[in-house]
Protein backbone atom coordinates (compact mmCIF):
# COMPACT_ATOMS: atom_id res chain seq x y z
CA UNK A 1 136.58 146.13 162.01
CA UNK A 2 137.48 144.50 158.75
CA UNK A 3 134.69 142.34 156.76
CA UNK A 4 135.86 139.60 154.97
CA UNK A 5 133.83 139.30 151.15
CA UNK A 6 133.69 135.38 150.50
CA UNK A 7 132.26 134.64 147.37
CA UNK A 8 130.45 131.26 147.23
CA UNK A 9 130.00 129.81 144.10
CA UNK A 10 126.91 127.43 143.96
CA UNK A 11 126.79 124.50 141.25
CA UNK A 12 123.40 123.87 140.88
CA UNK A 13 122.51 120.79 138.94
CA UNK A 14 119.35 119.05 138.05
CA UNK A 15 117.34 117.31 140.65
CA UNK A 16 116.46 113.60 139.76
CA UNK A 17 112.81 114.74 139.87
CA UNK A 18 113.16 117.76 137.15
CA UNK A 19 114.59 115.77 134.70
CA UNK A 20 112.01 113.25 135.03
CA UNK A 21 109.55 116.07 134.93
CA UNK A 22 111.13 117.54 131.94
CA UNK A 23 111.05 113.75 130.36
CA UNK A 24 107.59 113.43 131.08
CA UNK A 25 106.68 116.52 128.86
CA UNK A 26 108.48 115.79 125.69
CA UNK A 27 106.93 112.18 125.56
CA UNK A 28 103.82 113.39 125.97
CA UNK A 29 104.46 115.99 123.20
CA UNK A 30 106.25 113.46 121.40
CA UNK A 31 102.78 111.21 121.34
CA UNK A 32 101.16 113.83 120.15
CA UNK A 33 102.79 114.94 117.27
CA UNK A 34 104.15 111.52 116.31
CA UNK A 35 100.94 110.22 115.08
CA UNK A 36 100.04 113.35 113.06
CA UNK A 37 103.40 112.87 111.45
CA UNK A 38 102.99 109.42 110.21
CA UNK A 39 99.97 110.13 108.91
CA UNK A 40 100.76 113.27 106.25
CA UNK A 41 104.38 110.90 105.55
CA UNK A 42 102.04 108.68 104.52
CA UNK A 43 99.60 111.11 102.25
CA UNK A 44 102.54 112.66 101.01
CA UNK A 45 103.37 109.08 99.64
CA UNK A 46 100.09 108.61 97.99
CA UNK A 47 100.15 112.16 96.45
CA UNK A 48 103.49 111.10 94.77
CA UNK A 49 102.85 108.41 93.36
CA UNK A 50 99.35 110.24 92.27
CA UNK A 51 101.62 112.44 90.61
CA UNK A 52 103.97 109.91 88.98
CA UNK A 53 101.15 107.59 87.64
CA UNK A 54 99.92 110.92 86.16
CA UNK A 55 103.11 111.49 84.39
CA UNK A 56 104.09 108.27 83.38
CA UNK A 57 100.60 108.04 81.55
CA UNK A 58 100.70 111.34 79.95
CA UNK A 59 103.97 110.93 78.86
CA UNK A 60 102.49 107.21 77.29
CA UNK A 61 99.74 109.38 75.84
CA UNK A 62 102.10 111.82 74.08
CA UNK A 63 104.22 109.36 73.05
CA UNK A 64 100.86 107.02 71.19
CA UNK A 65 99.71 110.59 69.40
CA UNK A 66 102.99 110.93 68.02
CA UNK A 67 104.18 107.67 67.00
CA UNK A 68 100.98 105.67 66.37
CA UNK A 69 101.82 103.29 68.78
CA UNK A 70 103.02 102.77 72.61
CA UNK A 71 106.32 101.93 73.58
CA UNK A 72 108.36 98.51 73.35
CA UNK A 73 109.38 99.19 77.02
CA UNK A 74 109.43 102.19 79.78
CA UNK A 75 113.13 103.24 79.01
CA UNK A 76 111.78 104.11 75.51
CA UNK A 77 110.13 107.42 76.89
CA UNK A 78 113.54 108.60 78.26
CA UNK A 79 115.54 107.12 75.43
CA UNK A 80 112.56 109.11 73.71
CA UNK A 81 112.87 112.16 74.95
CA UNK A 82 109.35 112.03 76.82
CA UNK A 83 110.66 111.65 80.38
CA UNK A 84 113.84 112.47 81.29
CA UNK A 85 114.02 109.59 83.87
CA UNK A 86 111.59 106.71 84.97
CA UNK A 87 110.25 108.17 88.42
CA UNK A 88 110.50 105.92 91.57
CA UNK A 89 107.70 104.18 93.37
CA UNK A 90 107.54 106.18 96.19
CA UNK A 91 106.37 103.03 98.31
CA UNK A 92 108.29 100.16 96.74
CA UNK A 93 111.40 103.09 96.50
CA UNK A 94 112.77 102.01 92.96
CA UNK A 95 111.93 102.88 89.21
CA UNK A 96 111.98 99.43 88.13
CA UNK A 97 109.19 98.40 90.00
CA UNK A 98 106.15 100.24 87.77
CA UNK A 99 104.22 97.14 86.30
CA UNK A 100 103.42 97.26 82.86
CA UNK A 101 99.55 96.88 81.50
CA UNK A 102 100.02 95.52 77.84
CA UNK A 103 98.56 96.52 75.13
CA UNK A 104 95.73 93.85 73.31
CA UNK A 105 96.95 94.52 69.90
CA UNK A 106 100.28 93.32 69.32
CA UNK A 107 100.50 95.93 66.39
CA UNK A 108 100.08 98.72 68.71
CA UNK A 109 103.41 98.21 70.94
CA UNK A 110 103.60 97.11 74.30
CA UNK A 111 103.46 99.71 77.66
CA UNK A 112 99.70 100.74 76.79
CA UNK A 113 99.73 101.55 80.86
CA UNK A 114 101.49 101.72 84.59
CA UNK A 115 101.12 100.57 87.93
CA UNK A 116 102.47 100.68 90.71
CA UNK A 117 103.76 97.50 92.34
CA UNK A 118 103.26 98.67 96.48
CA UNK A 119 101.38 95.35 97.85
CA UNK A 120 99.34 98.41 100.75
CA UNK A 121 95.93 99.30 100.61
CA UNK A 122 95.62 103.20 100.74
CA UNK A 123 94.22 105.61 103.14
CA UNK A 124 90.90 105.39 101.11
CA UNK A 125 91.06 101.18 101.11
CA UNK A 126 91.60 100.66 97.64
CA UNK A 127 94.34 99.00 96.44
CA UNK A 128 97.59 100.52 95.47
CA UNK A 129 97.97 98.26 92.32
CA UNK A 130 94.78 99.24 91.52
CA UNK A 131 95.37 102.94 90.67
């Protein structure tokens, strides 16, 4: 007696239910992590322009001890040698954005101090432009 070998080849697929199953879990992951994500994008933000106030006023400093008197505008630090470029406003996105606190005396130049622009309050409810 002779046996006959079939081989049956089964495509198996997704049921309608799995998928929806499978869905289920990475939106609830997704809800989850999404939150936690916004949040450090957003410190990371304020730590940067932390940072960039930080240098922009240092290099303002350096910059007053050496020449007696602050710069006629903010491209005078890189033109300067102080910076080599005007960092960006991490919340407006641009370097031309950085407003400029004037010095009183007229005799003493002009950029006596930086801002930033970003109309936000931050995490701590102070005011951006305050900074």
């Amino acid at each position: 007696m002779r046996k006959r070998l079939y081989t049956h080849v089964l495509i198996r697929g997704y049921t309608m239910i799995e998928l929806l199953v499978a869905m289920a879990i990475i939106a609830m992951l997704l809800s989850i992590a999404a939150p936690k994500y916004f949040a450090n994008l957003d410190k990371a933000k304020e730590d940067v322009l932390r940072e960039d106030l930080y240098i922009l006023r240092d290099a303002l400093d350096k910059f007053y001890a050496d020449k007696g008197k602050y710069p006629e505008k903010l491209d005078d630090l890189v033109e300067q040698k102080y910076l080599r470029a005007i960092p960006v406003d991490p919340f407006t996105e641009s370097n031309k954005s950085w407003v400029v606190v004037t010095s009183e005396d007229a005799s003493l130049g002009v950029v006596q101090d930086v801002k930033s622009s970003a109309p936000n309050k931050a995490r701590n409810g102070t005011w951006y432009k305050d900074w």
